[in-house]
N, C-alpha and C. Protein backbone atom coordinates (compact mmCIF):
# COMPACT_ATOMS: atom_id res chain seq x y z
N UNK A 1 100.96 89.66 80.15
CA UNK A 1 101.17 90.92 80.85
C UNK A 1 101.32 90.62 82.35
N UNK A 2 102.54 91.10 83.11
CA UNK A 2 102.35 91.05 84.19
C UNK A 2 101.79 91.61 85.32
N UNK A 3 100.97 91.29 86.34
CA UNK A 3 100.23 91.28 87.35
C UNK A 3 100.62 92.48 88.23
N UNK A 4 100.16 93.39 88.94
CA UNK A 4 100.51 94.14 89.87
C UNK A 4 101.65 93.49 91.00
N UNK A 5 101.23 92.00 91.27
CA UNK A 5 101.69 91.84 92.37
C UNK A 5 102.84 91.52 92.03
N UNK A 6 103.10 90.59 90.85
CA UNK A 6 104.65 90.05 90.18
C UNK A 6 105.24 91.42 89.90
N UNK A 7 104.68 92.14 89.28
CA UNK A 7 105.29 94.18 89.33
C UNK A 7 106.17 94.18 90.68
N UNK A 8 105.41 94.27 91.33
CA UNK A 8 106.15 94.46 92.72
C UNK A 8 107.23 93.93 92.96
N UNK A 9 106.49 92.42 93.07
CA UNK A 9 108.23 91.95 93.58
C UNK A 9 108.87 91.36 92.71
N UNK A 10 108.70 91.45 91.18
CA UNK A 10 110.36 91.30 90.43
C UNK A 10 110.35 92.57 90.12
N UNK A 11 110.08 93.61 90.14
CA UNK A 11 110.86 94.84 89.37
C UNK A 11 111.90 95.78 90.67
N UNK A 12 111.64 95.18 91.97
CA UNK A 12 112.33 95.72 92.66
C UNK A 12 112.94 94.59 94.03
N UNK A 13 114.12 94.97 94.25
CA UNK A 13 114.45 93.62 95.00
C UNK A 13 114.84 94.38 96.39
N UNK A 14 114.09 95.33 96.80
CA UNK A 14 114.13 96.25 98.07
C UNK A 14 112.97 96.35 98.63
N UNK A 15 112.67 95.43 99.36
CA UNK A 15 110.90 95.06 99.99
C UNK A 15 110.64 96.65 100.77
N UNK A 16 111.42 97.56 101.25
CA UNK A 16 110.45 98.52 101.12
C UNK A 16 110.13 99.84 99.81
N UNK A 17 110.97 99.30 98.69
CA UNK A 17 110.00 99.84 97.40
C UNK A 17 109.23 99.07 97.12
N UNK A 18 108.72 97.81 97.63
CA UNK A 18 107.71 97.15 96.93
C UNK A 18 106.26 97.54 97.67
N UNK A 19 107.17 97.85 99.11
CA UNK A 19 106.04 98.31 99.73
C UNK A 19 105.14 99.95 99.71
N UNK A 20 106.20 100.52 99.36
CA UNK A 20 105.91 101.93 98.42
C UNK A 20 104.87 102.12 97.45
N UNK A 21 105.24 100.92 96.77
CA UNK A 21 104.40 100.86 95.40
C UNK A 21 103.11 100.39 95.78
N UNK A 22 103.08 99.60 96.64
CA UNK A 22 101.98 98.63 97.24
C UNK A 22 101.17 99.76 97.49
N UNK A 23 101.53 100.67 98.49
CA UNK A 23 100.84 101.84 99.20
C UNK A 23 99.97 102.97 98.34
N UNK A 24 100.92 103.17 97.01
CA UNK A 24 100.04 103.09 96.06
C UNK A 24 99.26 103.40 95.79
N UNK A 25 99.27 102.07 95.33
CA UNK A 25 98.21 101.17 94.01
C UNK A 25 97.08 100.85 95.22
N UNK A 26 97.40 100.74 96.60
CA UNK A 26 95.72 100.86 97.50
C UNK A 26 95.11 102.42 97.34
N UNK A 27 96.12 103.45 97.66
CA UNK A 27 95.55 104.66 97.59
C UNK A 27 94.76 104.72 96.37
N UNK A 28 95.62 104.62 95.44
CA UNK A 28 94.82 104.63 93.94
C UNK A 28 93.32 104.24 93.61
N UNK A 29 93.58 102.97 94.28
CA UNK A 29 92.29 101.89 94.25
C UNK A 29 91.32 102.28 95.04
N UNK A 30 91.08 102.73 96.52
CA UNK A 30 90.38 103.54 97.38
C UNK A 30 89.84 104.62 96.75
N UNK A 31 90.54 105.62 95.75
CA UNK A 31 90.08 106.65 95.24
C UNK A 31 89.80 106.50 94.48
N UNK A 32 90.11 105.45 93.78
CA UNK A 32 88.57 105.17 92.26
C UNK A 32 87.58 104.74 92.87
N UNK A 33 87.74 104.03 93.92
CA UNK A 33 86.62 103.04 94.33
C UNK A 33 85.38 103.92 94.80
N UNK A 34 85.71 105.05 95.54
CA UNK A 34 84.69 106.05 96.13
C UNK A 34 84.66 106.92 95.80
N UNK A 35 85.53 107.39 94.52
CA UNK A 35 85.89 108.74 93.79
C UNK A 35 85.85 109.88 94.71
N UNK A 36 87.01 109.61 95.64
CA UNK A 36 87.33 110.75 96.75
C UNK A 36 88.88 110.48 96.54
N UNK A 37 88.93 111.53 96.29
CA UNK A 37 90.86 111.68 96.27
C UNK A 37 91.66 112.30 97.82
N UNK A 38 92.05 110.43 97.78
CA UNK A 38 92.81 110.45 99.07
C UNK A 38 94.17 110.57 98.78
N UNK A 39 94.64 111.14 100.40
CA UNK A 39 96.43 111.65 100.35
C UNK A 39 97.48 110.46 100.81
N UNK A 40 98.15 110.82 99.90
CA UNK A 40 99.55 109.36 99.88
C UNK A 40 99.96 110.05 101.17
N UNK A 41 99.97 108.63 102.16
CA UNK A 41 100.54 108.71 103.26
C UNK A 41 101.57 109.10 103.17
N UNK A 42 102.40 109.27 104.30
CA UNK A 42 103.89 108.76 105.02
C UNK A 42 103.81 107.89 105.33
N UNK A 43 104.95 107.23 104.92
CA UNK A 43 105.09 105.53 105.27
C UNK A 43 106.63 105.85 105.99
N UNK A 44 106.72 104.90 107.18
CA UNK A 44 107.89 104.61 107.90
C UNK A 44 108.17 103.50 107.82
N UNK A 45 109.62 103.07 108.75
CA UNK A 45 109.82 101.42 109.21
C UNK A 45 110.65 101.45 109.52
N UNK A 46 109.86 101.79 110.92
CA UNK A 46 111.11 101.32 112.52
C UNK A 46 110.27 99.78 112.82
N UNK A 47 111.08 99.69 113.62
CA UNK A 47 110.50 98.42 114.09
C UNK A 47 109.71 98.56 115.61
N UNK A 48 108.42 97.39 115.73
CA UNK A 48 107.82 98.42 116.61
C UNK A 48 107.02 97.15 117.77
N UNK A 49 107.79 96.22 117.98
CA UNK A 49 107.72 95.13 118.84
C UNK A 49 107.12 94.44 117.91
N UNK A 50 105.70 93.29 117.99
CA UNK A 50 105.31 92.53 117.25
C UNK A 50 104.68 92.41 116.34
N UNK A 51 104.36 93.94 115.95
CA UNK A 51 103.29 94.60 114.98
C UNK A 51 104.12 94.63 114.01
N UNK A 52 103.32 94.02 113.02
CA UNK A 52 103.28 94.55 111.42
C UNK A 52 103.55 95.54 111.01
N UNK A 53 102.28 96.21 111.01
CA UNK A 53 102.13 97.75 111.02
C UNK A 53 101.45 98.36 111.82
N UNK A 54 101.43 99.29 111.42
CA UNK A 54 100.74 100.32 112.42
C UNK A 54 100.03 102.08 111.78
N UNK A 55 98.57 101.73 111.84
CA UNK A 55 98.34 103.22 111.24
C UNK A 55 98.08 104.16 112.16
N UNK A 56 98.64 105.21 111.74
CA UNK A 56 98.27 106.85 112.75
C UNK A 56 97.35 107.62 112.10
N UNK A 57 96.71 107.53 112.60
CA UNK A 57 95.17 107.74 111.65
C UNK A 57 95.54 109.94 111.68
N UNK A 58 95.55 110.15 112.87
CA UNK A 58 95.69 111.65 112.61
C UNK A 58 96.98 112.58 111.91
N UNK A 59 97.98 111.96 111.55
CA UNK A 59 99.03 112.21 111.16
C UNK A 59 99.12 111.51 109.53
N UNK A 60 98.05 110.65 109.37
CA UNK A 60 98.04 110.27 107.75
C UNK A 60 99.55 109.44 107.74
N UNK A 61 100.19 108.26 108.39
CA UNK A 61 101.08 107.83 108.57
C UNK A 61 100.94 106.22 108.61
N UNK A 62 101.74 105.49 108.06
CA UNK A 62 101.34 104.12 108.28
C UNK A 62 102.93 104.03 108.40
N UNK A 63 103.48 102.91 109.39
CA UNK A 63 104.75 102.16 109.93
C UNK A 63 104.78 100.62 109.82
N UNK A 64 105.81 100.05 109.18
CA UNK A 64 105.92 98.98 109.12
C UNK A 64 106.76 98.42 109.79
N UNK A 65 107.13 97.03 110.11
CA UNK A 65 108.23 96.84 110.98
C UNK A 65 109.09 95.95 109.77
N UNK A 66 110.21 97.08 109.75
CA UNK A 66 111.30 96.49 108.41
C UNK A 66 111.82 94.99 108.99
N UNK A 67 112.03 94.19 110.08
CA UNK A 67 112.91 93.28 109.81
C UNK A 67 111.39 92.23 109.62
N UNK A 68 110.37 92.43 110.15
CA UNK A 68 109.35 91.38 109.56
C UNK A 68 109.14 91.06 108.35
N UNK A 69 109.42 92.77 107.96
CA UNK A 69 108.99 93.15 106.18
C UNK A 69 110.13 92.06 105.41
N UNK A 70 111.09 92.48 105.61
CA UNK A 70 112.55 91.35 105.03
C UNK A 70 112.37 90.11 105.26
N UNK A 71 111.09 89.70 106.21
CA UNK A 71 110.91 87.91 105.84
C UNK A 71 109.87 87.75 105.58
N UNK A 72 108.91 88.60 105.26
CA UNK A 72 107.43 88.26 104.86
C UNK A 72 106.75 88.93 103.86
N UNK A 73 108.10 89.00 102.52
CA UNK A 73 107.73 90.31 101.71
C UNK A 73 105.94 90.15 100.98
N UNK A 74 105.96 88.80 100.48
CA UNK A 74 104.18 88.43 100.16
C UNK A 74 103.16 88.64 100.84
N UNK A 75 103.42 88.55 101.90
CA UNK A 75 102.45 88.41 103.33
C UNK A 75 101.94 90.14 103.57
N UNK A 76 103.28 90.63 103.75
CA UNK A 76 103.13 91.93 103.45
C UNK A 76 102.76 93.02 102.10
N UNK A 77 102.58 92.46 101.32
CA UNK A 77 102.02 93.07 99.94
C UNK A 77 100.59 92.35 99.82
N UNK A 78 100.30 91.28 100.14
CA UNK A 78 98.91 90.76 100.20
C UNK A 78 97.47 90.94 101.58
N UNK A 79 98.77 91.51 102.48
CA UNK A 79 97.48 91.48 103.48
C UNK A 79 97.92 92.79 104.46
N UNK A 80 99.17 92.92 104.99
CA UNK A 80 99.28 94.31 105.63
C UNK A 80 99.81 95.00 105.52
N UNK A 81 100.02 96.00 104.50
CA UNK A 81 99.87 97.07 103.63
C UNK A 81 98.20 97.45 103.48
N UNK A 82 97.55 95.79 102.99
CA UNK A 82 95.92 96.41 102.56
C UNK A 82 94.79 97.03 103.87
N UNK A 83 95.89 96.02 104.92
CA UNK A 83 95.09 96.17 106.24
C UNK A 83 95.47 97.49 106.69
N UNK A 84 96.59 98.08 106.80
CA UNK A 84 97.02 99.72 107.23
C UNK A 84 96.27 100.11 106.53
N UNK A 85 96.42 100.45 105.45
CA UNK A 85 95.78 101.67 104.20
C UNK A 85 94.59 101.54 104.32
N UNK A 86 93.69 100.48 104.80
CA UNK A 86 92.50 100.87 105.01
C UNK A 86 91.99 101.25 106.14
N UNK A 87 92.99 101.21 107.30
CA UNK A 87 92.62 101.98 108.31
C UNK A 87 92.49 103.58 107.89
N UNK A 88 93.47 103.80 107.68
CA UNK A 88 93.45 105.56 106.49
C UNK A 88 92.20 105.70 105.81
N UNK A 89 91.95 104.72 104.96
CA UNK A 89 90.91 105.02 103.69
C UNK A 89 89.73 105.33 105.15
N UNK A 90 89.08 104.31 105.53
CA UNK A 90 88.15 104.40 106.64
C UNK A 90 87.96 105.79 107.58
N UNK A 91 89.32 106.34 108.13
CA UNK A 91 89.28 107.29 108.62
C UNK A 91 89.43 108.76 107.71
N UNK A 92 89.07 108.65 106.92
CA UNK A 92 89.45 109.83 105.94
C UNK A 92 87.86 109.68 105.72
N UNK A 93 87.40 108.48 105.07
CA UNK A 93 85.86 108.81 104.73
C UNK A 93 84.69 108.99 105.93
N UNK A 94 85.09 108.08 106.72
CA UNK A 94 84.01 108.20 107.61
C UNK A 94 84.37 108.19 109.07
N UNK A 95 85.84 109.20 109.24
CA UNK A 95 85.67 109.92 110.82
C UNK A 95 86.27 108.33 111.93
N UNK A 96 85.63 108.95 112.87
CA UNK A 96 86.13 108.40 114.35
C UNK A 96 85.09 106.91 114.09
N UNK A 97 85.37 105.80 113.91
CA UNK A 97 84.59 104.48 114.01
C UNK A 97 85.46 103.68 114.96
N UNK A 98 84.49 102.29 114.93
CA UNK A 98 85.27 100.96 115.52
C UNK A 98 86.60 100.69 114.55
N UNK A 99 87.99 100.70 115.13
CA UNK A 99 88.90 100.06 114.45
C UNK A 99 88.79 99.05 113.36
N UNK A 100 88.20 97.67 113.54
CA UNK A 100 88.42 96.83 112.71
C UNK A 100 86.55 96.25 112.51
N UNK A 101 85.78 97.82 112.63
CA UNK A 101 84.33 97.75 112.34
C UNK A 101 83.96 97.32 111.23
N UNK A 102 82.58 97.73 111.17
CA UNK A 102 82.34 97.14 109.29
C UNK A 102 82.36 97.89 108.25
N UNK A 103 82.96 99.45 108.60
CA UNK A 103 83.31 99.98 107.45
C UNK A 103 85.05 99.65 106.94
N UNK A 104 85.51 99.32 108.04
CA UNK A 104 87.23 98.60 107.69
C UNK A 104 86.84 97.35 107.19
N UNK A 105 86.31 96.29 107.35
CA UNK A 105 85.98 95.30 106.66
C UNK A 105 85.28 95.46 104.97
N UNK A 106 84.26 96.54 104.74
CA UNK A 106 84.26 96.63 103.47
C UNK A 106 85.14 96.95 102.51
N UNK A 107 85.89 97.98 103.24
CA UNK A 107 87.32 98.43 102.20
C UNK A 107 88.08 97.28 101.95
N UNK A 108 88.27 96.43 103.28
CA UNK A 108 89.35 95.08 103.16
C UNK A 108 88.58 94.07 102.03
N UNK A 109 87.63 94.14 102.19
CA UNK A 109 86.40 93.30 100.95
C UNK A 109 86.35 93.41 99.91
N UNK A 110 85.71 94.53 100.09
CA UNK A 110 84.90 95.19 98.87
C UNK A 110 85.53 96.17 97.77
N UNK A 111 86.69 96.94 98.37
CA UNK A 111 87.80 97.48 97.39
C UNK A 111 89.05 97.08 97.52
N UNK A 112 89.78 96.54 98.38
CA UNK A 112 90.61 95.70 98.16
C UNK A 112 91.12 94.48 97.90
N UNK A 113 89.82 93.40 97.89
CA UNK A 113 89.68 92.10 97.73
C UNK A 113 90.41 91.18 98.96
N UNK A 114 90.04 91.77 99.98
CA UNK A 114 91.39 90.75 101.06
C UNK A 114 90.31 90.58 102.16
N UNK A 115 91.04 89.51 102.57
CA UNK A 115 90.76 89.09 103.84
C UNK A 115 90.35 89.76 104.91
N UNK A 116 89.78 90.16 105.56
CA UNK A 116 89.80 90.94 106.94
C UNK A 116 90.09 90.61 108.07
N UNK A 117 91.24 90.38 108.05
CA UNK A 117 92.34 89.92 109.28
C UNK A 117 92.49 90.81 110.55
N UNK A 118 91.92 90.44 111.64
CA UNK A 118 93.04 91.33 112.45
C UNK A 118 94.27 91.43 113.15
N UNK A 119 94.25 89.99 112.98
CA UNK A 119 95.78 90.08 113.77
C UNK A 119 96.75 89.00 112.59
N UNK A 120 97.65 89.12 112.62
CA UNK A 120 98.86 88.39 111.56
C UNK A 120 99.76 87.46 112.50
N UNK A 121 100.00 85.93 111.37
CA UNK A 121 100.29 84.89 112.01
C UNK A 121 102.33 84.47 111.69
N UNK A 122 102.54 85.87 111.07
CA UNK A 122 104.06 86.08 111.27
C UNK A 122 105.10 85.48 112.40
N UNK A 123 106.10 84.70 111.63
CA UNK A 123 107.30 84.18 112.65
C UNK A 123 108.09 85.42 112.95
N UNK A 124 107.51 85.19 114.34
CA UNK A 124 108.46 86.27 115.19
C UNK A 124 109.74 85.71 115.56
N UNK A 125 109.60 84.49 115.58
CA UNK A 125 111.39 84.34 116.42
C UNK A 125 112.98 85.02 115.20
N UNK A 126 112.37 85.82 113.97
CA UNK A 126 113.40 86.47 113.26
C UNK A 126 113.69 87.53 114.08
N UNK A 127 112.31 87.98 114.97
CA UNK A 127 112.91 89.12 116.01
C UNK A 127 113.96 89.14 116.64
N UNK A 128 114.42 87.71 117.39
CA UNK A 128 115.44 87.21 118.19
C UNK A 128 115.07 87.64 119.70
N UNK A 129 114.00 88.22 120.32
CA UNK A 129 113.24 89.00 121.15
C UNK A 129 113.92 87.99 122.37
N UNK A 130 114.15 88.69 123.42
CA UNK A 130 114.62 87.92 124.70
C UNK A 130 113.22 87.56 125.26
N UNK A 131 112.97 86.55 125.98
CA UNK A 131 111.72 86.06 126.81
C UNK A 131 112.68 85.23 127.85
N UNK A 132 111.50 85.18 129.06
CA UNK A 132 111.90 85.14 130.26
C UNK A 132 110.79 83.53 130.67
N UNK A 133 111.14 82.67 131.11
CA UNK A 133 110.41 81.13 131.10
C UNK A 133 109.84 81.66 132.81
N UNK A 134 108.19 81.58 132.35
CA UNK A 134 107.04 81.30 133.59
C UNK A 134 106.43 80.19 133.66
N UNK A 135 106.43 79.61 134.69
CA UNK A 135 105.90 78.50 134.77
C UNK A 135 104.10 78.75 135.70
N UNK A 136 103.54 77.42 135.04
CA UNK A 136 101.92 77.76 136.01
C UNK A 136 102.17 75.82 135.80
N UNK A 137 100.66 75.65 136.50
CA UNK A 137 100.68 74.38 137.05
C UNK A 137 100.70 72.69 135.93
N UNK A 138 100.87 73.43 134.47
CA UNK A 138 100.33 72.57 133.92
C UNK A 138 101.70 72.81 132.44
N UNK A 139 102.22 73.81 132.32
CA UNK A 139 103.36 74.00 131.35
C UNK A 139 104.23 75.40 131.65
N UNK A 140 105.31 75.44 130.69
CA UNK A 140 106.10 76.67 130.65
C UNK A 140 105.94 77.52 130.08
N UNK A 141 105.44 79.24 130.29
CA UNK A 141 105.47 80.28 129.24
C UNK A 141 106.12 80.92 128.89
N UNK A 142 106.53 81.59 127.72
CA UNK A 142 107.75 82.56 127.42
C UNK A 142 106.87 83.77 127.37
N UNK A 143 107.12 85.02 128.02
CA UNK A 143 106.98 85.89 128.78
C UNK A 143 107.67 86.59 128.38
N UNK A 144 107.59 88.19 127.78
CA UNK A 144 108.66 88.89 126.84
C UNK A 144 109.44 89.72 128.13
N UNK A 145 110.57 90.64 127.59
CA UNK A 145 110.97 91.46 129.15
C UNK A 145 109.87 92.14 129.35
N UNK A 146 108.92 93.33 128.75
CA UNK A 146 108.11 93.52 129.41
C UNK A 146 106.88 93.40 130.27
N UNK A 147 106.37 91.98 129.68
CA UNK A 147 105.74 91.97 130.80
C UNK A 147 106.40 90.86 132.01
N UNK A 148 107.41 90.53 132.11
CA UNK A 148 108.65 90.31 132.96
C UNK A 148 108.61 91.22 133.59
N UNK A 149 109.11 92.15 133.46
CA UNK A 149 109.47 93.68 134.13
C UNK A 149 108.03 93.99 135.10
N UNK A 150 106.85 94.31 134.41
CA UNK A 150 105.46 94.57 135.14
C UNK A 150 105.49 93.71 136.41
N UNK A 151 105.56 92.25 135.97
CA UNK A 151 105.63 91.29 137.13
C UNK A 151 107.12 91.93 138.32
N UNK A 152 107.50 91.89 137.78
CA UNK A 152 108.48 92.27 138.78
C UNK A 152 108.50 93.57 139.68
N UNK A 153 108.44 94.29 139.04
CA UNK A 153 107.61 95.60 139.53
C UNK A 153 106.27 95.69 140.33
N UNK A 154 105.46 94.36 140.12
CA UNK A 154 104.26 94.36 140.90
C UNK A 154 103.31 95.40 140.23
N UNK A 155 103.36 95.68 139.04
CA UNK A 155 102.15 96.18 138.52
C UNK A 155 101.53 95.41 137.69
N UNK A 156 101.63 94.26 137.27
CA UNK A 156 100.41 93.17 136.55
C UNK A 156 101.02 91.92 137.52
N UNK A 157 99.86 90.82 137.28
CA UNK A 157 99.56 89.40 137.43
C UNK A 157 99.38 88.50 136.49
N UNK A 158 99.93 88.01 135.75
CA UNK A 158 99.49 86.92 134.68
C UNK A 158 99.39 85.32 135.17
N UNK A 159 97.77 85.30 134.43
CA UNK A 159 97.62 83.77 134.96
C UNK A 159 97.43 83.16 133.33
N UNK A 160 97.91 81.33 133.43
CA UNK A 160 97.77 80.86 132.56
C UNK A 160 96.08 80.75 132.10
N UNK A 161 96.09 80.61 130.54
CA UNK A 161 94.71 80.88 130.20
C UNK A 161 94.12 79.22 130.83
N UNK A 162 95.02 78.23 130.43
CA UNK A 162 94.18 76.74 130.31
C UNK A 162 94.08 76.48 131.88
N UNK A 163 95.20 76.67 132.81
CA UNK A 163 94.86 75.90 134.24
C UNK A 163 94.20 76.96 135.03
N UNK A 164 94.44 78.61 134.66
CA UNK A 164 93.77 80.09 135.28
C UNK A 164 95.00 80.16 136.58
N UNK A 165 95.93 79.41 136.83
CA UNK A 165 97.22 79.19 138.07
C UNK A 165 98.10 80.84 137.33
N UNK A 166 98.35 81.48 138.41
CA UNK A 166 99.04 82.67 138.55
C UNK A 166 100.82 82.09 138.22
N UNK A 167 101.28 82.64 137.24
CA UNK A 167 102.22 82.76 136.70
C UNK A 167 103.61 82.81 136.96
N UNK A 168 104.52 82.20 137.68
CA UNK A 168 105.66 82.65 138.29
C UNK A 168 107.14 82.04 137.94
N UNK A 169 108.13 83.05 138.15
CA UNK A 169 109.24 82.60 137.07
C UNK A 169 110.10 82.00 137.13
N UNK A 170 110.91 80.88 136.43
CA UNK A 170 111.15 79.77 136.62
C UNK A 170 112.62 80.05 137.62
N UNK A 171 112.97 79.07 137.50
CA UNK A 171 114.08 79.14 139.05
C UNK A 171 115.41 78.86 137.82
């Protein structure tokens, strides 16, 4: 018999119905798990700089970023999908908390079986994202346009983390 997750991705070869389904089978699972019947989001996917996803906790909305989704369809059915939806599950049961507190960690645990990740180690260069080369005293940084732009504008300062040398852009 096949597996939820092989369900997913051979019965559909459009990573955001897999991600549909994904969305789900967490809702599903959340509401057996605490026998509180939670509401199937809205799911989007614009793309939304380097984020994965993104939950809107007051609007019952989770966003994915489709061109990540198109290279990381596993990554995204195993870990953020589970990580959005339990921002939802969390804020539906228990209100205004810490983001990635320890009631988001039990759902990521304890009813979804995953990891409790907070941040995702996704190849961004599929973005194709323009960056701008800063140099400090010890190597070169790539620097996206915006915070390019801030610097330039004179509303931030970035210093390198390893030498702490203030940031400035290459010639």
């Amino acid at each position: 018999m096949p597996t939820m997750q092989n369900a997913l991705t051979s019965s559909t070869a459009d990573p955001q119905s897999a991600v549909l389904l994904c969305v789900d089978k967490h809702i599903a699972k959340a509401s057996s798990y605490f026998d509180y019947p939670l509401r199937k989001p809205q799911v989007t996917f614009r793309a939304s700089g380097t984020r994965a996803g993104t939950a809107f906790l007051h609007q019952n909305r989770v966003n994915f970023h489709r061109i990540l989704l198109q290279h990381n369809l596993h990554t995204y059915l195993s870990d953020v999908v589970p990580h959005e939806i339990a921002h939802l599950v969390v804020h539906s049961l228990f209100g205004r908390v810490q983001p990635h507190g320890r009631e988001w960690k039990l759902v990521m645990q304890s009813v979804f079986g995953c990891r409790p990740s907070v941040t995702h180690t996704l190849d961004l260069s599929v973005l194709e994202r323009k960056t701008w080369d800063y140099q400090c005293a010890c190597t070169t940084h790539q620097l996206t346009t915006r915070r390019h732009n801030a610097i330039q504008q004179k509303k931030r300062i970035y210093r390198c983390q390893r030498c702490e040398n203030i940031l400035t852009v290459s010639p």
